[in-house]
PDB file of N, CA and C in Angstrom:
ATOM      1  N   UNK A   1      -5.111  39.949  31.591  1.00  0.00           N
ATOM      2  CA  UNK A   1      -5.565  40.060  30.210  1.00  0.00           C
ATOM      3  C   UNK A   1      -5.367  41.505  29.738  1.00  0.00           C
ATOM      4  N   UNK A   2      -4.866  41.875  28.290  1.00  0.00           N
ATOM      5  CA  UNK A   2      -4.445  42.901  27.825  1.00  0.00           C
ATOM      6  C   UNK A   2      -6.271  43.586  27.384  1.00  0.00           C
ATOM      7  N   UNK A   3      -6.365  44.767  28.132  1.00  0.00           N
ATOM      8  CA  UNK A   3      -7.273  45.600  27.663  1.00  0.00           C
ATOM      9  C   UNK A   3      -7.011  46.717  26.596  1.00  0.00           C
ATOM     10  N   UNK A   4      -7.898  46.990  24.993  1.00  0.00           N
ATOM     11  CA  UNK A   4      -7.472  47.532  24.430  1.00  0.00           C
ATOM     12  C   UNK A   4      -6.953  49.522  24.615  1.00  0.00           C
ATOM     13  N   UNK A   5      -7.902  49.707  25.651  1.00  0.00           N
ATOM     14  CA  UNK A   5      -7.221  50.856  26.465  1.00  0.00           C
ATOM     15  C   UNK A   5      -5.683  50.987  26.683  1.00  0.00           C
ATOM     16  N   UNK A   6      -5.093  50.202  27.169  1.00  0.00           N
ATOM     17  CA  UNK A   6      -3.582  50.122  27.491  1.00  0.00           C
ATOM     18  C   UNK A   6      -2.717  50.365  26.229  1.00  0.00           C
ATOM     19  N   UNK A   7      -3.501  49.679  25.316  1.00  0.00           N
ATOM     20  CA  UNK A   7      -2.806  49.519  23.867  1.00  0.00           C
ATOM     21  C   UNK A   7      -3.034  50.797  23.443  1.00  0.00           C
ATOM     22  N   UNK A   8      -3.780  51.537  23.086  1.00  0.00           N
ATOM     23  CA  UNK A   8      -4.468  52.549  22.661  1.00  0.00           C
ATOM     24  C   UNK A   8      -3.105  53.705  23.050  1.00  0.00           C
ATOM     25  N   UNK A   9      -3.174  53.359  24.995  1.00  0.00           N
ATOM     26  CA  UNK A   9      -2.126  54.747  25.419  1.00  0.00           C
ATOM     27  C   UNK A   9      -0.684  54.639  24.987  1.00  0.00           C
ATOM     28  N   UNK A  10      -0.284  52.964  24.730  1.00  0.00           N
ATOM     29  CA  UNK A  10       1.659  52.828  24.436  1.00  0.00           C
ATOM     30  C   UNK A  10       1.026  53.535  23.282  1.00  0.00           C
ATOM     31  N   UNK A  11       0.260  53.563  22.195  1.00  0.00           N
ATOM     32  CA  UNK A  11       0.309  54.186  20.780  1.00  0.00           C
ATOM     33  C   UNK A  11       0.517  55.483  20.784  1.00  0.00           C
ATOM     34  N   UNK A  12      -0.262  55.927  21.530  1.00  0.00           N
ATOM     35  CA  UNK A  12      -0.085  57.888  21.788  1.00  0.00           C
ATOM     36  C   UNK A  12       1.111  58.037  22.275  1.00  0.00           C
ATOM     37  N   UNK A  13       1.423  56.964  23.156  1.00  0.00           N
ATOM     38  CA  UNK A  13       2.839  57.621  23.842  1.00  0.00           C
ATOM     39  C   UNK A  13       4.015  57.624  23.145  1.00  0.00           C
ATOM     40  N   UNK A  14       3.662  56.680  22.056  1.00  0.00           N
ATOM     41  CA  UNK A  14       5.207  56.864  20.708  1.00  0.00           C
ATOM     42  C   UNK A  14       5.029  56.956  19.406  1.00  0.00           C
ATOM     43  N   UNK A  15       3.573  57.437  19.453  1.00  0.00           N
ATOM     44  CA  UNK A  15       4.008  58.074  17.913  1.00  0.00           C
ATOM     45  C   UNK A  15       2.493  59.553  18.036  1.00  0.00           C
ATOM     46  N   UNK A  16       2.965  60.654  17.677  1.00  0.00           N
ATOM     47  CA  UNK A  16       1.841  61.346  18.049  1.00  0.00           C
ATOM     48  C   UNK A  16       0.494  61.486  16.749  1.00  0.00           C
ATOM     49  N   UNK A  17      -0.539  61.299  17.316  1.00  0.00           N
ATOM     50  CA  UNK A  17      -1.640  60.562  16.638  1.00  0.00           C
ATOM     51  C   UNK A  17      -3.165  61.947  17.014  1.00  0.00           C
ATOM     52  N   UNK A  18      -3.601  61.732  15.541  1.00  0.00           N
ATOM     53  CA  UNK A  18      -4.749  62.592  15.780  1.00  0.00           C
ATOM     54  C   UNK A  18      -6.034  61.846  16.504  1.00  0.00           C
ATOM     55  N   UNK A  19      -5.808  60.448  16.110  1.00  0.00           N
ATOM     56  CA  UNK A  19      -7.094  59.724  16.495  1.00  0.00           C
ATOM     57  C   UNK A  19      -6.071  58.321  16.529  1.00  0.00           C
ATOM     58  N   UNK A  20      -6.647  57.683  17.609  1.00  0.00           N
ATOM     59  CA  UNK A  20      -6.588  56.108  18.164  1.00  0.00           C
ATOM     60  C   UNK A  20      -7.603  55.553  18.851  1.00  0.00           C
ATOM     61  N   UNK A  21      -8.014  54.460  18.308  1.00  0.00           N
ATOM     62  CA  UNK A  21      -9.226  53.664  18.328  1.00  0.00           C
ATOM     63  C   UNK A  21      -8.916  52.079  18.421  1.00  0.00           C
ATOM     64  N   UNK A  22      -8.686  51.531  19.684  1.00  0.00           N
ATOM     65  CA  UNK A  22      -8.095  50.013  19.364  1.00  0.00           C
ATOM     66  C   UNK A  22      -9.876  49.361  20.492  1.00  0.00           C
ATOM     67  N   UNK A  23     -10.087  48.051  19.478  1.00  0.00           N
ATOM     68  CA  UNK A  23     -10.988  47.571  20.074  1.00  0.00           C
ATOM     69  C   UNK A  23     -10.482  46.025  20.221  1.00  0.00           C
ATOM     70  N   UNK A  24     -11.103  44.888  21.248  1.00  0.00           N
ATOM     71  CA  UNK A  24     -10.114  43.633  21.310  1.00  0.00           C
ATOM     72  C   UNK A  24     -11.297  42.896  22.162  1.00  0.00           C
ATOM     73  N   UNK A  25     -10.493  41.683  22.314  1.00  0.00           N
ATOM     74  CA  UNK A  25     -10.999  40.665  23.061  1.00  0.00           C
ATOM     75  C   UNK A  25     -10.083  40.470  24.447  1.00  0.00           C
ATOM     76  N   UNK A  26      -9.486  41.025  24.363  1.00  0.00           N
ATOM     77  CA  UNK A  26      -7.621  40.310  25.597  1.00  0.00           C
ATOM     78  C   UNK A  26      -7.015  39.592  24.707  1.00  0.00           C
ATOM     79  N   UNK A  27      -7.217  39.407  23.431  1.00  0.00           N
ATOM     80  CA  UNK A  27      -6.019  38.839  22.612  1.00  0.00           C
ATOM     81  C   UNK A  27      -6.086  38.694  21.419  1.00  0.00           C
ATOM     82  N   UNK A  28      -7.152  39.137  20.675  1.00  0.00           N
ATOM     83  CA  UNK A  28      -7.042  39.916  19.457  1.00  0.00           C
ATOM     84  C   UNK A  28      -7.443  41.309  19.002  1.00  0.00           C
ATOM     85  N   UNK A  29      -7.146  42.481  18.613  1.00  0.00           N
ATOM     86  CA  UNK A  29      -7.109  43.544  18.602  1.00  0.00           C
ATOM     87  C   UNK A  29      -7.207  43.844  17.048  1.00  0.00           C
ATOM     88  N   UNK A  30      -7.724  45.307  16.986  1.00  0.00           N
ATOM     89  CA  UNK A  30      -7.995  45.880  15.882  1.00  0.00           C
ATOM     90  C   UNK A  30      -7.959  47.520  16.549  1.00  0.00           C
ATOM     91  N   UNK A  31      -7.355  47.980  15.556  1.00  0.00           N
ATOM     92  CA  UNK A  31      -7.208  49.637  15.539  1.00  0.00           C
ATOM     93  C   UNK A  31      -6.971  50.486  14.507  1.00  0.00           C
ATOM     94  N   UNK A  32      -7.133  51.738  14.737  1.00  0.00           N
ATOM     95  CA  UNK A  32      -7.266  52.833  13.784  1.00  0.00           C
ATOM     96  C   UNK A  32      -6.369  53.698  13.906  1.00  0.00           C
ATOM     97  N   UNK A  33      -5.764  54.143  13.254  1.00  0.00           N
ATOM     98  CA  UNK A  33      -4.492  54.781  14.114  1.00  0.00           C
ATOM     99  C   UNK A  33      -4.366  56.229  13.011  1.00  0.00           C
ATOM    100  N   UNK A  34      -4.583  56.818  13.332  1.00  0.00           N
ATOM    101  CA  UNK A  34      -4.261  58.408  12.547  1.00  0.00           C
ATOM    102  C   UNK A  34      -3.502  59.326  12.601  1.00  0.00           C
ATOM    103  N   UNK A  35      -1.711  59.551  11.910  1.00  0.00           N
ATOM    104  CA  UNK A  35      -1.400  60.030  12.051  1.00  0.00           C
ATOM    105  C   UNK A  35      -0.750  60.729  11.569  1.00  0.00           C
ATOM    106  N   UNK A  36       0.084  62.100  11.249  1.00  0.00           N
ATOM    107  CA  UNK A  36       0.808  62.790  10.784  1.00  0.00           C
ATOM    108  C   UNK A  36       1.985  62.441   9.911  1.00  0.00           C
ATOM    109  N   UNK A  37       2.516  61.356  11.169  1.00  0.00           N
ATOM    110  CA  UNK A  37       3.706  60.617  11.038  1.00  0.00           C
ATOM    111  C   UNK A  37       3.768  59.419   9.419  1.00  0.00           C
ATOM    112  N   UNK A  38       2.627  59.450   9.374  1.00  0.00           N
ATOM    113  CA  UNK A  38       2.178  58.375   8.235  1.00  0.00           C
ATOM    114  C   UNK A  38       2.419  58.860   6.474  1.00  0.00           C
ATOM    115  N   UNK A  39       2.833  60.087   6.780  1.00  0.00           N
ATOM    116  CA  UNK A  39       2.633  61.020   5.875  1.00  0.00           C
ATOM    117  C   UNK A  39       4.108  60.565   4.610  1.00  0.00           C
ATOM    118  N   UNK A  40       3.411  60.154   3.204  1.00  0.00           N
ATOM    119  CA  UNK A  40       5.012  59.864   2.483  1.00  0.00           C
ATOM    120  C   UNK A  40       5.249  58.681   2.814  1.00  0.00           C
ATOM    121  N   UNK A  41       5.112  58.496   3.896  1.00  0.00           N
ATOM    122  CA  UNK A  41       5.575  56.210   4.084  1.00  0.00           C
ATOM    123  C   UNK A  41       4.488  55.365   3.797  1.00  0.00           C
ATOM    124  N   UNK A  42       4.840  54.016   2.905  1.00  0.00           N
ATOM    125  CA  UNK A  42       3.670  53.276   2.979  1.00  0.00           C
ATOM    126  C   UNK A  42       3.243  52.139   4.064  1.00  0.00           C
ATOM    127  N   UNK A  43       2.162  51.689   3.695  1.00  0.00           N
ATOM    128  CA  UNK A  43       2.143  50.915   5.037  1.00  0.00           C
ATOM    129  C   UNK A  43       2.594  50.018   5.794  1.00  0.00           C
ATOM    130  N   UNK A  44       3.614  49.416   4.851  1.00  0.00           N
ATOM    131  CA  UNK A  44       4.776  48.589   5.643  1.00  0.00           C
ATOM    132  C   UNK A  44       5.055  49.374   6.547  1.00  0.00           C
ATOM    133  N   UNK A  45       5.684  50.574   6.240  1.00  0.00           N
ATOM    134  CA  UNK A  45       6.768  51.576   7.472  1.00  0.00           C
ATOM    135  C   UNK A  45       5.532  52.512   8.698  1.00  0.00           C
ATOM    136  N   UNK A  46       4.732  52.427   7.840  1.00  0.00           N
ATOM    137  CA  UNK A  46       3.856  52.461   8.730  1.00  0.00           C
ATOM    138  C   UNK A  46       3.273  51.901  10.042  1.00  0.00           C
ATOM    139  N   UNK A  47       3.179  50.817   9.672  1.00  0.00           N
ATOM    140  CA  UNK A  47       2.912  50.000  10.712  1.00  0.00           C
ATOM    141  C   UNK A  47       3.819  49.662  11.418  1.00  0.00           C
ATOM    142  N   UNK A  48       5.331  49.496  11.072  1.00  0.00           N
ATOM    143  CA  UNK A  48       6.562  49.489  11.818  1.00  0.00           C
ATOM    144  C   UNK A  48       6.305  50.795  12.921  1.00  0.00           C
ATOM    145  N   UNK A  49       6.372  52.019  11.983  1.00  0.00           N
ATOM    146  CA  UNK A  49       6.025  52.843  13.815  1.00  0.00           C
ATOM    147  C   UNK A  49       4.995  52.716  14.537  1.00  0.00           C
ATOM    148  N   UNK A  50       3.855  51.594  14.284  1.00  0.00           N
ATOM    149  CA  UNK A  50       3.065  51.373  15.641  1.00  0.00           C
ATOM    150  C   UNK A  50       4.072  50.180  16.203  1.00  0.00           C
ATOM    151  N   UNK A  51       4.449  49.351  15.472  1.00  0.00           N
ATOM    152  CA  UNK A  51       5.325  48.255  16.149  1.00  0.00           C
ATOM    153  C   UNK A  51       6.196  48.658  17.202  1.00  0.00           C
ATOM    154  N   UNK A  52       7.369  49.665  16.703  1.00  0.00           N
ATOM    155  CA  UNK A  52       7.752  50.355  17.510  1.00  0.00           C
ATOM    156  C   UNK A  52       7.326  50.772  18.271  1.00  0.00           C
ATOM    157  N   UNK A  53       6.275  51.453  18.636  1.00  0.00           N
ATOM    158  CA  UNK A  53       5.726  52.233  19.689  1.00  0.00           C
ATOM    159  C   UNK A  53       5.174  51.074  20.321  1.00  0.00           C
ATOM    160  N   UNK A  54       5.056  50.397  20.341  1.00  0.00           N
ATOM    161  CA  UNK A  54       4.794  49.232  21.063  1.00  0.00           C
ATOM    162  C   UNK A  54       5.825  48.105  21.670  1.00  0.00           C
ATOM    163  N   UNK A  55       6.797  48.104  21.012  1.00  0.00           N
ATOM    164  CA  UNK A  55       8.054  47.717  21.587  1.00  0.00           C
ATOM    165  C   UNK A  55       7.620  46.194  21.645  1.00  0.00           C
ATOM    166  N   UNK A  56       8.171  45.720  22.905  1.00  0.00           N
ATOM    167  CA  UNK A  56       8.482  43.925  22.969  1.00  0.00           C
ATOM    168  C   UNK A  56       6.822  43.415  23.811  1.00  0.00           C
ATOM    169  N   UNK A  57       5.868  44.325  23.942  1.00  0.00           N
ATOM    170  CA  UNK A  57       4.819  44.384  23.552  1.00  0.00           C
ATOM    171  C   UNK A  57       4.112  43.516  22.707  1.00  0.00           C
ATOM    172  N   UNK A  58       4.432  43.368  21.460  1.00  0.00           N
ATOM    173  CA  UNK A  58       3.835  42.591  20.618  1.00  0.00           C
ATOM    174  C   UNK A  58       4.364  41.654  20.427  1.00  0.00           C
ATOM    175  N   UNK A  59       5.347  41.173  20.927  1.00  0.00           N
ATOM    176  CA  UNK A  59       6.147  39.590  21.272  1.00  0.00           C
ATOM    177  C   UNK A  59       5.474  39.253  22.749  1.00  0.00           C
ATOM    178  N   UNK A  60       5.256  39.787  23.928  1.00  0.00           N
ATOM    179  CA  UNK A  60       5.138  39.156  24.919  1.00  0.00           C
ATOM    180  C   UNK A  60       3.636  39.431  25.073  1.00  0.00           C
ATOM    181  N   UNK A  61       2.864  40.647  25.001  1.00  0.00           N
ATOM    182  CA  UNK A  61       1.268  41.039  25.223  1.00  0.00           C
ATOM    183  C   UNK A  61       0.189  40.706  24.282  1.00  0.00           C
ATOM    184  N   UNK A  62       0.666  41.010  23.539  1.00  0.00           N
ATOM    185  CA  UNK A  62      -0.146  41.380  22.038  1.00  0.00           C
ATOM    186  C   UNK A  62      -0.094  40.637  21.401  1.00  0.00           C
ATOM    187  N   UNK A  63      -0.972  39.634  21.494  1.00  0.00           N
ATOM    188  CA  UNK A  63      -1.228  38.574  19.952  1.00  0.00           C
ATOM    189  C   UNK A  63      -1.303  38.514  19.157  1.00  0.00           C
ATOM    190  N   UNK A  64      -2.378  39.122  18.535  1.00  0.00           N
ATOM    191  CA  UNK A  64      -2.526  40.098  17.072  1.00  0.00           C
ATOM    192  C   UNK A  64      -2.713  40.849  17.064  1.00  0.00           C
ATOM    193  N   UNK A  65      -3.166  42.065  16.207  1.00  0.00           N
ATOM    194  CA  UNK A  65      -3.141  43.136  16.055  1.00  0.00           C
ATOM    195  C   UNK A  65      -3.102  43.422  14.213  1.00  0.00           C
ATOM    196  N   UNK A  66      -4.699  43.824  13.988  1.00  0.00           N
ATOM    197  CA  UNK A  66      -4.912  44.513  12.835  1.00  0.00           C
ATOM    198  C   UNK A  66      -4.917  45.551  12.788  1.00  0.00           C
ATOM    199  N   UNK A  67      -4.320  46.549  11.680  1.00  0.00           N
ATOM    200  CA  UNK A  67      -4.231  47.738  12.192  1.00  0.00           C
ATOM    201  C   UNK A  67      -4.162  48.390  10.790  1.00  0.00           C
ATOM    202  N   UNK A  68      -5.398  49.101  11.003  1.00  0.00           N
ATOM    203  CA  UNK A  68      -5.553  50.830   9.879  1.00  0.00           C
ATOM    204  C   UNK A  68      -4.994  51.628   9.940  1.00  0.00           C
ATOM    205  N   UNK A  69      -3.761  51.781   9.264  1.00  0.00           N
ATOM    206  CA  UNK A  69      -2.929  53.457   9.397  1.00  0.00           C
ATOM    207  C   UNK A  69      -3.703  53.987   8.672  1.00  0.00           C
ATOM    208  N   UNK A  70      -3.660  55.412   8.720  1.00  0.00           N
ATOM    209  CA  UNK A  70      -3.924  56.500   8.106  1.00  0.00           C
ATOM    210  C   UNK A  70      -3.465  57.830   8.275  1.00  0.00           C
ATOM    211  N   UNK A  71      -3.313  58.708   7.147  1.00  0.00           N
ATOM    212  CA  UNK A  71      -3.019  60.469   7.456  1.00  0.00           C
ATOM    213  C   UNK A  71      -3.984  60.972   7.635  1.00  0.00           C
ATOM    214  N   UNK A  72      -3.956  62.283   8.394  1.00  0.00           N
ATOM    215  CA  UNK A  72      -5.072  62.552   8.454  1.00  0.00           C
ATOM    216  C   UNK A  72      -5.986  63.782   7.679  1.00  0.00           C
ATOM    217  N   UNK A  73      -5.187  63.866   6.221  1.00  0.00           N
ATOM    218  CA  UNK A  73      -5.915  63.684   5.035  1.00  0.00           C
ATOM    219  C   UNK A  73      -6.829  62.467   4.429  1.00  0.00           C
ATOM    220  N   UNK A  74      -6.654  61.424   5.025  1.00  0.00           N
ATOM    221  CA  UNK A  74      -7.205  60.037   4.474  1.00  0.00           C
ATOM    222  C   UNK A  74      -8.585  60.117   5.666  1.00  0.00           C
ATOM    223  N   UNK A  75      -8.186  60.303   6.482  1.00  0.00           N
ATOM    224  CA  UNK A  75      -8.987  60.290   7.551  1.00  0.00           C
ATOM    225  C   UNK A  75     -10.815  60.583   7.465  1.00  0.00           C
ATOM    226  N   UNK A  76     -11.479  60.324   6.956  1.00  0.00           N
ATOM    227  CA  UNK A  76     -13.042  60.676   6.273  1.00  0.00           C
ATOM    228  C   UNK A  76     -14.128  61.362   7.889  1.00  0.00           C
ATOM    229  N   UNK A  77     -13.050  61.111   8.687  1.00  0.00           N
ATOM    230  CA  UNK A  77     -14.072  62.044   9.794  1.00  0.00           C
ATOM    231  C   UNK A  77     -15.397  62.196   9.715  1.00  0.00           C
TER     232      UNK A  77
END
């Protein structure tokens, strides 16, 4: 079963992030994702670079996955 920890680290590891926060069941997920990279793109392309950074991941592991981009101007800390 996919723990949201695992998910959390492919995110840091491909896209660099001020804050990541993924919480789940083993097969539905929700996260927060804060990053630099977000900056100027909307959230379509946004969320494409968590997709990416997640790779074939979210075809074979990852069931769903809701997911909050943000810059981290948006970011309310």
């Amino acid at each position: 079963m996919m723990q949201p920890e695992q998910i959390k680290t492919w995110i840091e590891s491909g896209i660099e992030c001020d804050f990541v926060e993924v919480q789940g069941d083993g097969h539905h997920f929700e996260a927060v994702i804060v990053s630099a990279a977000f900056r100027g793109k909307p959230k379509v392309q946004q969320h494409q670079l968590v997709y990416r950074a997640l790779g074939d991941r979210m075809r074979e592991d990852i069931h769903a996955l809701s997911m909050r981009t943000l810059t981290p101007e948006e970011w309310p800390q």
